[in-house]
N, C-alpha and C. Protein backbone atom coordinates (compact mmCIF):
# COMPACT_ATOMS: atom_id res chain seq x y z
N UNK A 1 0.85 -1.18 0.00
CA UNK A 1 0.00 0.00 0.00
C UNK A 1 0.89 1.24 0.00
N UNK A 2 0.55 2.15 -0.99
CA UNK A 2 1.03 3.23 -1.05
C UNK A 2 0.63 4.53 -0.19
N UNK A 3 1.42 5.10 0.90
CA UNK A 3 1.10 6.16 1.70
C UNK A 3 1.32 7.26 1.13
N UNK A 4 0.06 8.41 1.41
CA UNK A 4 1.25 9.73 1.00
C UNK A 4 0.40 10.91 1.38
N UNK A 5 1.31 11.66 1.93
CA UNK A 5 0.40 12.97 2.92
C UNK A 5 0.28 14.21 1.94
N UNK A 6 -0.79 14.40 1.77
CA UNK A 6 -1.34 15.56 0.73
C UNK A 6 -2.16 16.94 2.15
N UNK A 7 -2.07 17.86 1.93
CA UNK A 7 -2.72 19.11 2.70
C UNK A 7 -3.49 19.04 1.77
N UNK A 8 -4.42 19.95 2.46
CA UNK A 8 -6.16 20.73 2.03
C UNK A 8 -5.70 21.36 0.40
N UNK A 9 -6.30 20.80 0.05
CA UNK A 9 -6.51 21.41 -1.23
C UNK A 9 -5.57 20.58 -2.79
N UNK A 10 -4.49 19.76 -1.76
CA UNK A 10 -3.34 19.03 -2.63
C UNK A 10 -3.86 17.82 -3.37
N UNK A 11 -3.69 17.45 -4.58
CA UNK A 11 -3.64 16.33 -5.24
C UNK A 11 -2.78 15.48 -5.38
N UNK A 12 -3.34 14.35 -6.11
CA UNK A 12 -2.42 13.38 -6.81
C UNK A 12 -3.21 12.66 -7.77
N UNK A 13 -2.76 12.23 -8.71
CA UNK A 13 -2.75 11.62 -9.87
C UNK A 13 -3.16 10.04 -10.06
N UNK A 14 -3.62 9.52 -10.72
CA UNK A 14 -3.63 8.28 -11.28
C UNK A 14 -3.63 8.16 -12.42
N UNK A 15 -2.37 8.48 -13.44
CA UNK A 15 -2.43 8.95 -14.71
C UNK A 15 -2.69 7.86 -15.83
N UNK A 16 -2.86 6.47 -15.34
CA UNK A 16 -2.92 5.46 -16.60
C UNK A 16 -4.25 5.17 -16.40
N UNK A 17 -4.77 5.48 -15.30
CA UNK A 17 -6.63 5.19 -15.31
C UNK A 17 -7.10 6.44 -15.36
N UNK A 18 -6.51 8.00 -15.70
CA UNK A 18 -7.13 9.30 -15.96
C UNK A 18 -7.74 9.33 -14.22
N UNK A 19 -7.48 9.48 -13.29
CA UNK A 19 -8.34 9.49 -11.76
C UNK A 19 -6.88 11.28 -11.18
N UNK A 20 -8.03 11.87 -10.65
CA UNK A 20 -7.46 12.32 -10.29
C UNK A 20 -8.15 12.92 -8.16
N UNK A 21 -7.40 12.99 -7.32
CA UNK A 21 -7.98 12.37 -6.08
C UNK A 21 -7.46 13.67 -5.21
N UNK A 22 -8.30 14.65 -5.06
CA UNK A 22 -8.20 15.96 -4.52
C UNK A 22 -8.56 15.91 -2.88
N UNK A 23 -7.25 16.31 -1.91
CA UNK A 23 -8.18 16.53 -0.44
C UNK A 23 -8.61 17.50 -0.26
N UNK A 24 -10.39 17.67 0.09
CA UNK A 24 -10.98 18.53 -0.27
C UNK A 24 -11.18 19.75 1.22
N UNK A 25 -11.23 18.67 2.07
CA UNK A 25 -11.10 19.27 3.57
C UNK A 25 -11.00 17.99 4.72
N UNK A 26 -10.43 18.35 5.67
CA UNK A 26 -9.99 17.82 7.21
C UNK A 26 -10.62 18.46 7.85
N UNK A 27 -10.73 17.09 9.07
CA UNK A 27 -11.44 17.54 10.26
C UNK A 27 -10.91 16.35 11.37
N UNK A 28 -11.02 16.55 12.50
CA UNK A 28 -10.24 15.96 13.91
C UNK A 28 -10.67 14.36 13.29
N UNK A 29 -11.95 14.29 12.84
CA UNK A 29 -12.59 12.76 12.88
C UNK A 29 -12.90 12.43 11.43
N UNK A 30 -12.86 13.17 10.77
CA UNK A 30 -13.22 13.19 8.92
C UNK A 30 -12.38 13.51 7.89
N UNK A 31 -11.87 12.86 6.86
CA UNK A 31 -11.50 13.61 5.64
C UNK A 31 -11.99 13.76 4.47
N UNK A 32 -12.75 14.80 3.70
CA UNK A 32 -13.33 14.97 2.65
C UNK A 32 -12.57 15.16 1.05
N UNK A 33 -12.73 14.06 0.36
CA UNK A 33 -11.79 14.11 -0.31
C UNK A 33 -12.75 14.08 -1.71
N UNK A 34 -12.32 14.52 -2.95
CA UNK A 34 -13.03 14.53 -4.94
C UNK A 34 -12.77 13.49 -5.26
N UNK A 35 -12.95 13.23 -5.92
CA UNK A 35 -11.97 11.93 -7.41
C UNK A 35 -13.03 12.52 -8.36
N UNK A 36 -11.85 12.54 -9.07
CA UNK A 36 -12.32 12.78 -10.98
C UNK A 36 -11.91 12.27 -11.63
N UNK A 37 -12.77 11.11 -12.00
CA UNK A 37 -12.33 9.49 -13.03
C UNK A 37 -13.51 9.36 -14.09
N UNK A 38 -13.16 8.87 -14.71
CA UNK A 38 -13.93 8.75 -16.29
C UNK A 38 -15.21 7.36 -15.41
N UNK A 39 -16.48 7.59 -16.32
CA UNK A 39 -17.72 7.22 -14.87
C UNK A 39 -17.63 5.72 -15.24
N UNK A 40 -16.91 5.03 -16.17
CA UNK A 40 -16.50 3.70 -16.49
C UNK A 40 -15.61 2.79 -15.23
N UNK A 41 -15.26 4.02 -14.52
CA UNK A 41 -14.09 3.64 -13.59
C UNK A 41 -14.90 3.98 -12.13
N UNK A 42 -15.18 2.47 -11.83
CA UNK A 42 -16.08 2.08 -10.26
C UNK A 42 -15.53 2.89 -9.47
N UNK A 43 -15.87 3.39 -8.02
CA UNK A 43 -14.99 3.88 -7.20
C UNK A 43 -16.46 3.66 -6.03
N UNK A 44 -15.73 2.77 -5.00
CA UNK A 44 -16.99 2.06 -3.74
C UNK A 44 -16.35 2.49 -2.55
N UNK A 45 -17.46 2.75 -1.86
CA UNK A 45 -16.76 2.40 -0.29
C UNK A 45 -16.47 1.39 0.44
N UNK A 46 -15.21 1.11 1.14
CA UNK A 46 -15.15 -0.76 1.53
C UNK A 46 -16.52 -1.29 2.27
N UNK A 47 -17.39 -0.39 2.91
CA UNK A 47 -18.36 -1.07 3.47
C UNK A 47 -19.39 -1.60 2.56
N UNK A 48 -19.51 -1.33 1.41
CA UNK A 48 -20.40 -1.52 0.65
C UNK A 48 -20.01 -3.00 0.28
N UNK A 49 -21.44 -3.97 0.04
CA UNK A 49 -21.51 -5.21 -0.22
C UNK A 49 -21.35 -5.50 -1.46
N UNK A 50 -19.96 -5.84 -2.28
CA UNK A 50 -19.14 -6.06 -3.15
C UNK A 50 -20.26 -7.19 -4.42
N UNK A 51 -21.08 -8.35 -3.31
CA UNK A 51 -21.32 -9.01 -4.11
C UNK A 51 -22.63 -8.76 -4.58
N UNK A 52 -23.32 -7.93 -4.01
CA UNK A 52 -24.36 -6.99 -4.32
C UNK A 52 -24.22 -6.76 -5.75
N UNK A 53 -23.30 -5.61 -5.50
CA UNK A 53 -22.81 -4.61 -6.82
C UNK A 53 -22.08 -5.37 -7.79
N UNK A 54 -21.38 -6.52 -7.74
CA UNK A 54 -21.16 -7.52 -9.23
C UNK A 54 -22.02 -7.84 -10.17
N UNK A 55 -23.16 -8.00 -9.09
CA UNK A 55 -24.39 -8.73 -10.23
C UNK A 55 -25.42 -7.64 -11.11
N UNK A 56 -24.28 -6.47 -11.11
CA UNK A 56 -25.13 -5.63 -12.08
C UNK A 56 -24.86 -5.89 -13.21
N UNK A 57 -25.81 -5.26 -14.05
CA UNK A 57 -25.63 -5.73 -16.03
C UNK A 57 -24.86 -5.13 -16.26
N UNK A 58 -24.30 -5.97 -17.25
CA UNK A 58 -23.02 -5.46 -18.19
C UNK A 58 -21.49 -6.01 -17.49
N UNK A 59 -21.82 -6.60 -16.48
CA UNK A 59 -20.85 -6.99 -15.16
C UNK A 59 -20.56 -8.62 -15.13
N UNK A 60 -21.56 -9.51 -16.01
CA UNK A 60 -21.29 -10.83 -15.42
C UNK A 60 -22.10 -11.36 -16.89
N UNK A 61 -21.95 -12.41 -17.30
CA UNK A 61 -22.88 -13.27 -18.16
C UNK A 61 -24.61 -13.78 -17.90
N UNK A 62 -24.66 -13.15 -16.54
CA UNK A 62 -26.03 -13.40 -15.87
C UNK A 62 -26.62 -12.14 -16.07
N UNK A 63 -26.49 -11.07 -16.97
CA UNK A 63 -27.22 -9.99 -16.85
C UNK A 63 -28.77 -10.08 -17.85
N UNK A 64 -28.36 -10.88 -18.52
CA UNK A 64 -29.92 -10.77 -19.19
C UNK A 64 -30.44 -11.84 -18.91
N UNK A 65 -30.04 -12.85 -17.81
CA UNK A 65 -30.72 -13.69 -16.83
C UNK A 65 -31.52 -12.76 -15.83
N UNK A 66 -30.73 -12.18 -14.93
CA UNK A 66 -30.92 -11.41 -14.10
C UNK A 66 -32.67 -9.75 -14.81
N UNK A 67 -32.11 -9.46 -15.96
CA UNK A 67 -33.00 -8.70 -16.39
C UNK A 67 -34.38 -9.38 -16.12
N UNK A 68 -34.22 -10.36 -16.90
CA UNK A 68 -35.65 -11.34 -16.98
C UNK A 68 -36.07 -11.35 -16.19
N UNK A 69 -35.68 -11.76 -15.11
CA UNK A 69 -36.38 -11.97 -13.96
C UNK A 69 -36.88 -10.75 -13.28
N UNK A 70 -36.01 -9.24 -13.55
CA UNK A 70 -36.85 -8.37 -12.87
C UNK A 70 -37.93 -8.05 -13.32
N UNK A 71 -38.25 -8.56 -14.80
CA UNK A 71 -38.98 -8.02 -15.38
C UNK A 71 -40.15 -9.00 -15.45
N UNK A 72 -39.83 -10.01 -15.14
CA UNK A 72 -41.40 -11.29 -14.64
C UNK A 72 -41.81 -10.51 -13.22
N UNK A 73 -40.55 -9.97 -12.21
CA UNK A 73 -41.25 -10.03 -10.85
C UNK A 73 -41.93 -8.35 -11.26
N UNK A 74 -41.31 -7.34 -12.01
CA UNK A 74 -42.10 -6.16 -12.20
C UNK A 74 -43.96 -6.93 -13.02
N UNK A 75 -44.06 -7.67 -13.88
CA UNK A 75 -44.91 -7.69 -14.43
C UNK A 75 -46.16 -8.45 -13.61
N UNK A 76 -45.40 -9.52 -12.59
CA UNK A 76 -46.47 -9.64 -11.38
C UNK A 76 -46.73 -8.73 -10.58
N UNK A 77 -45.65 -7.63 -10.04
CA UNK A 77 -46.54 -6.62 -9.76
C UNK A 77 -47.52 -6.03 -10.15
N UNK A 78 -47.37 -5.77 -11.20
CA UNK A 78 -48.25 -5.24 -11.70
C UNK A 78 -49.66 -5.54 -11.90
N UNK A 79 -49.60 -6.69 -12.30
CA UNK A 79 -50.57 -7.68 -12.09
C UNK A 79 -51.88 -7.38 -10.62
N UNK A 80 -50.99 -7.32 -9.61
CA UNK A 80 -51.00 -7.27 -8.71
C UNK A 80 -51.72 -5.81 -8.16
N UNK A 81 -50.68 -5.02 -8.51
CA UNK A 81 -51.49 -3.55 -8.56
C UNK A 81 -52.98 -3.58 -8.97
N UNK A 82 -53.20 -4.18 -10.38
CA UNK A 82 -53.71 -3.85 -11.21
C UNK A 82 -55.39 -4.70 -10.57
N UNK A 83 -55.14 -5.75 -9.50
CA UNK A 83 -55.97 -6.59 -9.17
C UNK A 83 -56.45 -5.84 -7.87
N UNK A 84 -55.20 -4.51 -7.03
CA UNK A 84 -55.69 -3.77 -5.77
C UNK A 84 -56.85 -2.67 -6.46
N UNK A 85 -56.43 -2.14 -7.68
CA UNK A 85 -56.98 -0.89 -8.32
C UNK A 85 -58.78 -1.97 -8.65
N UNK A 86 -58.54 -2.22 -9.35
CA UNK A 86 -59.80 -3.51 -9.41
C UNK A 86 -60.93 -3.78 -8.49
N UNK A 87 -60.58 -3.06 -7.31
CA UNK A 87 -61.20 -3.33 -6.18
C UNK A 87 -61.78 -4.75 -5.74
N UNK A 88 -60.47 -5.70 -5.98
CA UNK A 88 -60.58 -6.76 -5.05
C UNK A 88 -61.53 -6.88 -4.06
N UNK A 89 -61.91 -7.87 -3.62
CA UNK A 89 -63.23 -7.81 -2.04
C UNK A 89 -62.40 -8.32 -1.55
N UNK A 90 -61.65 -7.38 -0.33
CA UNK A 90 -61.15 -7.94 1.04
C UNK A 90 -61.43 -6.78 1.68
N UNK A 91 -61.40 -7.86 3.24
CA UNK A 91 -61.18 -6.41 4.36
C UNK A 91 -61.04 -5.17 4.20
N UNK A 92 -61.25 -4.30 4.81
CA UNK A 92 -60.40 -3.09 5.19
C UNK A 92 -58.83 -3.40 5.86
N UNK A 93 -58.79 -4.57 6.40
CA UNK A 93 -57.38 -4.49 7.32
C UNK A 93 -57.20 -5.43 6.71
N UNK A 94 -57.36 -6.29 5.78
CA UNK A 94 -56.09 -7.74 5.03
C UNK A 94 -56.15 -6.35 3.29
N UNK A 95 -57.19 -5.81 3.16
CA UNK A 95 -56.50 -4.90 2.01
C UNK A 95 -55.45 -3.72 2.26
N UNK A 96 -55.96 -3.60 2.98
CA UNK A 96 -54.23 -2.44 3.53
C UNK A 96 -52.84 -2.99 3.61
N UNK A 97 -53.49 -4.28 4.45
CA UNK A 97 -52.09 -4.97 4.44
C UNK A 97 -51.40 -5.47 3.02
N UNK A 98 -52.33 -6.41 1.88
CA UNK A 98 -51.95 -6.32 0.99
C UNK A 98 -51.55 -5.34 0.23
N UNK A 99 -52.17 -4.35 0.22
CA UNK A 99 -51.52 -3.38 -0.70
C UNK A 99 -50.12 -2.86 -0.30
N UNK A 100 -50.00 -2.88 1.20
CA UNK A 100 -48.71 -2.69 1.55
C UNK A 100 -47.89 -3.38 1.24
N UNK A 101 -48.15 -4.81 0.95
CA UNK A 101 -46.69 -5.50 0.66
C UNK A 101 -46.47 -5.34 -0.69
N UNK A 102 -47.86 -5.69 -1.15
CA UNK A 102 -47.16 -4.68 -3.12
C UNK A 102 -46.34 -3.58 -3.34
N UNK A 103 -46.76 -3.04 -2.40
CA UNK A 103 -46.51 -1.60 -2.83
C UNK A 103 -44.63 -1.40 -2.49
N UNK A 104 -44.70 -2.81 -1.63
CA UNK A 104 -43.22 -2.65 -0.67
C UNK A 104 -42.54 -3.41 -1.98
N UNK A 105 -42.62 -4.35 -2.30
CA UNK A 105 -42.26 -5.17 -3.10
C UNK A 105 -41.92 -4.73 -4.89
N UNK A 106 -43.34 -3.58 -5.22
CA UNK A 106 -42.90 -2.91 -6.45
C UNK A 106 -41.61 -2.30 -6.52
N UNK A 107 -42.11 -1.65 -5.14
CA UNK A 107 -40.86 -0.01 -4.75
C UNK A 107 -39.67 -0.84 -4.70
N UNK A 108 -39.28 -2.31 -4.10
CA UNK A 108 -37.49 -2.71 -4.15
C UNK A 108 -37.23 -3.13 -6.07
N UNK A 109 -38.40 -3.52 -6.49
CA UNK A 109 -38.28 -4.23 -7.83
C UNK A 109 -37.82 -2.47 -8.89
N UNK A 110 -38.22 -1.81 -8.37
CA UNK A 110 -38.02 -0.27 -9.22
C UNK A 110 -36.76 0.36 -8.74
N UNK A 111 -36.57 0.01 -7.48
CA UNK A 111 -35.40 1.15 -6.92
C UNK A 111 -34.06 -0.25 -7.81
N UNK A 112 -34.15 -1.12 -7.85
CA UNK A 112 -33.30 -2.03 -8.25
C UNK A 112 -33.03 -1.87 -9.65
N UNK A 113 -34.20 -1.92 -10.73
CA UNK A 113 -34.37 -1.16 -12.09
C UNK A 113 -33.58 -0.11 -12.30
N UNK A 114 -33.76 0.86 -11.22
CA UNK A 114 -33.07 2.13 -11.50
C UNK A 114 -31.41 1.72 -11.39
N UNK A 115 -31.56 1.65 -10.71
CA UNK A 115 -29.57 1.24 -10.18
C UNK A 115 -29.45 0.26 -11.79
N UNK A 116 -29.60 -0.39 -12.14
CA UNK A 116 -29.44 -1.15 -12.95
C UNK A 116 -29.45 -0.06 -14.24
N UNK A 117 -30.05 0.67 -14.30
CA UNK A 117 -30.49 1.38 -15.79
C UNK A 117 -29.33 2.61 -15.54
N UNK A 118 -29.04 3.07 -14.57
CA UNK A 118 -27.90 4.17 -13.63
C UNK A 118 -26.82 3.59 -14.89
N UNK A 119 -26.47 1.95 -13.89
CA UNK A 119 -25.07 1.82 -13.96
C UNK A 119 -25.07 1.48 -16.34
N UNK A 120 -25.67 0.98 -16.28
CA UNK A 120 -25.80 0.67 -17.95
C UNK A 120 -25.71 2.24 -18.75
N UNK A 121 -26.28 3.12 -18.08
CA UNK A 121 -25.94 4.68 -18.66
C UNK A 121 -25.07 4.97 -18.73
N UNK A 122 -23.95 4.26 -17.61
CA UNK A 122 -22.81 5.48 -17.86
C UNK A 122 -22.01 4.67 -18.31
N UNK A 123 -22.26 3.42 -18.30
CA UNK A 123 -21.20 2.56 -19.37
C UNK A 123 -21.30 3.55 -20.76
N UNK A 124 -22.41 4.12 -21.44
CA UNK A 124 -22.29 4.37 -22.72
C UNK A 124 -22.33 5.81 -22.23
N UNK A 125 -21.56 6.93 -21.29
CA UNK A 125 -21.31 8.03 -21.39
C UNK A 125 -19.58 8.30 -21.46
N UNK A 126 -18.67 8.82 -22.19
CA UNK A 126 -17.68 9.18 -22.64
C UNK A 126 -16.96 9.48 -21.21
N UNK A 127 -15.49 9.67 -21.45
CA UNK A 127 -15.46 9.94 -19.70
C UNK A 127 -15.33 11.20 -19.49
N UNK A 128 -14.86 11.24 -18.34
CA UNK A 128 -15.16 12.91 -18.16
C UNK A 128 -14.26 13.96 -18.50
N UNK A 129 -13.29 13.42 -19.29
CA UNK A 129 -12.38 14.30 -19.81
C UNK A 129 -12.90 14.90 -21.05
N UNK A 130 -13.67 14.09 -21.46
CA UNK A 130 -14.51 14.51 -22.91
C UNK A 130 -15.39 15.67 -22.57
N UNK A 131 -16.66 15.01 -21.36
CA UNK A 131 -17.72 15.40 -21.58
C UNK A 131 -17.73 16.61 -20.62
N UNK A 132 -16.82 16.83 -19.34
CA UNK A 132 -17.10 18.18 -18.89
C UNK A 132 -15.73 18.21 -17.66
N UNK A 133 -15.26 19.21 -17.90
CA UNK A 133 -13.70 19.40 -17.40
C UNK A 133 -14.04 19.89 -15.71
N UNK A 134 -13.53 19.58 -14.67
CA UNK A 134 -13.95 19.57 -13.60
C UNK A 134 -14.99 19.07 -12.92
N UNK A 135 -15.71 17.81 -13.52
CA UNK A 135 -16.43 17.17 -12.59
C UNK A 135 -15.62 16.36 -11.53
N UNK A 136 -16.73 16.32 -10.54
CA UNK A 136 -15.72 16.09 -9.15
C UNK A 136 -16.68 14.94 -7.99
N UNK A 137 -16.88 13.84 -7.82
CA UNK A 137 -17.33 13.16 -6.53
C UNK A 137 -16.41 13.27 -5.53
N UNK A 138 -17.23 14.78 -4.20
CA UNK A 138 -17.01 14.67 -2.81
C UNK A 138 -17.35 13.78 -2.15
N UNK A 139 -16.61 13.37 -1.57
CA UNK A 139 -16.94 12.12 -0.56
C UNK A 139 -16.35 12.14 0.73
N UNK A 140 -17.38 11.98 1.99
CA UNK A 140 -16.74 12.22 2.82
C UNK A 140 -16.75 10.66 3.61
N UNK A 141 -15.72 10.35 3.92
CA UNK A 141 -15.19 9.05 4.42
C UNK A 141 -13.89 8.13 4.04
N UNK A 142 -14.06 7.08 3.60
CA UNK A 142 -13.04 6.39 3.05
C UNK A 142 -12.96 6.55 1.56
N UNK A 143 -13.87 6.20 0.79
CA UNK A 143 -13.61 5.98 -0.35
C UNK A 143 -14.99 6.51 -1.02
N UNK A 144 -15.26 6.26 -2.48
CA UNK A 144 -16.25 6.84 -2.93
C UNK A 144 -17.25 5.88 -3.43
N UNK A 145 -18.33 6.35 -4.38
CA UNK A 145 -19.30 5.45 -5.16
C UNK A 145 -19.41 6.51 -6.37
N UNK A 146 -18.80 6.32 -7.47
CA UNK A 146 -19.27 6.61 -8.51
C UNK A 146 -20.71 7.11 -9.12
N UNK A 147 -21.23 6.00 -8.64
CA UNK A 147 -22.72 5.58 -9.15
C UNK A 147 -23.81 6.06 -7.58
N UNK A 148 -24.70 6.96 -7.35
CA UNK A 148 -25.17 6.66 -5.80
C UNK A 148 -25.74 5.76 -6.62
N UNK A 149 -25.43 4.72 -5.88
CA UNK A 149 -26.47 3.36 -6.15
C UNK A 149 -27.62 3.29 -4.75
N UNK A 150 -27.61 4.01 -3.65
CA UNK A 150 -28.78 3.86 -2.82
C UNK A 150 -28.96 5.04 -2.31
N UNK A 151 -29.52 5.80 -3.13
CA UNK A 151 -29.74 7.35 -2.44
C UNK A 151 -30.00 7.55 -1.32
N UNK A 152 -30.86 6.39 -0.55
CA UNK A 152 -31.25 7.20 0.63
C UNK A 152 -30.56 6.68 1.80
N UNK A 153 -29.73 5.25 1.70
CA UNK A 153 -28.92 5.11 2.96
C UNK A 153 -27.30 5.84 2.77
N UNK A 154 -27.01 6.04 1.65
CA UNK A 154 -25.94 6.90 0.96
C UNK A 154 -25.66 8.35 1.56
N UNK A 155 -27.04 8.62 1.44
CA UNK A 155 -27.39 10.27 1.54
C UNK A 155 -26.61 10.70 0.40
N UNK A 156 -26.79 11.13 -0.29
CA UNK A 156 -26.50 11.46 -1.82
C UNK A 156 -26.66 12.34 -2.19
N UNK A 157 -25.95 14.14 -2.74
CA UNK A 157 -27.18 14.74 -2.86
C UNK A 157 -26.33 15.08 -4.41
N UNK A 158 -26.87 15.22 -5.24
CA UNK A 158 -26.74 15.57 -6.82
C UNK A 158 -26.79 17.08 -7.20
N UNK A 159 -25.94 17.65 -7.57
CA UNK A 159 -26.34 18.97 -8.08
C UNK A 159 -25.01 19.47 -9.50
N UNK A 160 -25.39 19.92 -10.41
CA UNK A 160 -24.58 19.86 -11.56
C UNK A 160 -23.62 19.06 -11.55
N UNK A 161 -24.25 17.33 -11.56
CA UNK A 161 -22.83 16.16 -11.84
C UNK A 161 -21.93 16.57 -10.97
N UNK A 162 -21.90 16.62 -9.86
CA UNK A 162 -21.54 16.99 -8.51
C UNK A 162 -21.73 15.77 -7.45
N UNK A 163 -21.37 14.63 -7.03
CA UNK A 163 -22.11 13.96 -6.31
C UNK A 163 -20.91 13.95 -4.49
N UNK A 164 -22.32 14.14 -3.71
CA UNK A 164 -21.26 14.61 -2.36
C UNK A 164 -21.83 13.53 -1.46
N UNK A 165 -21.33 12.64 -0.59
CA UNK A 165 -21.79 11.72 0.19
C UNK A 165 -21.05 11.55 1.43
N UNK A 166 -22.12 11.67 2.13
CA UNK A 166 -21.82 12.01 3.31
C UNK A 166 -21.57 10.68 4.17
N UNK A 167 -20.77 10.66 5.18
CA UNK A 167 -20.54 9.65 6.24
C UNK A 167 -21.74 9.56 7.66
């Protein structure tokens, strides 16, 4: 492992993968640091579950296995929806409950879609040396995520291809 002490504001290079890894600010318990890498080039935090994030498309020979299937379990949702909207005859309290678990069950089958359709986008976006000179992922912690792949345990917040994530 390579050590090397950079101050506020100092860089360094990763010149054969185009990465470049800015410290952005210090603090007694935090360091906030950029990377600016072409969006082809992953960049995770070690806590993040590795085998999670393999089985995305474009990543393994199981991706248009994997599609299929989201797209049988999206189309039983739907199904499903389509049988709550219908006005099914149940309860007041076993239809609430059902609709809740649809509704729980659509929402992981969509938030999963998205991440999936995320990471397949930027496979076909140019890197960022092309497409816009100073883009930058702040990250505050160890390492970064390229991609927010879970906006809301991430905390993520997006603003002009800007992505800042907080610890």
């Amino acid at each position: 492992m390579l050590v090397l002490t950079r101050k506020t504001q100092e860089a360094f290079e990763l010149p054969d993968v185009d990465v470049l890894v800015r410290v952005l600010r210090c603090s007694p318990s935090n360091v906030q640091i950029g990377i600016q890498a072409p969006l082809a080039i992953r960049i995770l935090r070690s806590e993040l579950h590795h085998n999670d994030l393999r089985t995305l498309p474009g990543e393994s020979g199981q991706s248009q296995q994997q599609a299929s299937r989201l797209i049988r379990r999206l189309e039983s949702q739907l199904a499903a929806l389509d049988g709550l909207a219908g006005g099914v005859e149940l309860s007041a309290v076993d239809g609430a409950h059902l609709t809740s678990l649809v509704l729980e069950e659509a929402h992981e089958t969509l938030r999963q879609l998205r991440r999936q359709l995320v990471v397949s986008q930027c496979r076909d976006i140019p890197s960022l040396e092309t497409r816009s000179q100073g883009q930058v992922k702040a990250v505050t912690g160890s390492v970064a995520t390229s991609v927010p792949e879970n906006v809301a345990s991430d905390r993520v917040r997006q603003s002009n291809s800007v992505y800042a994530v907080s610890a």
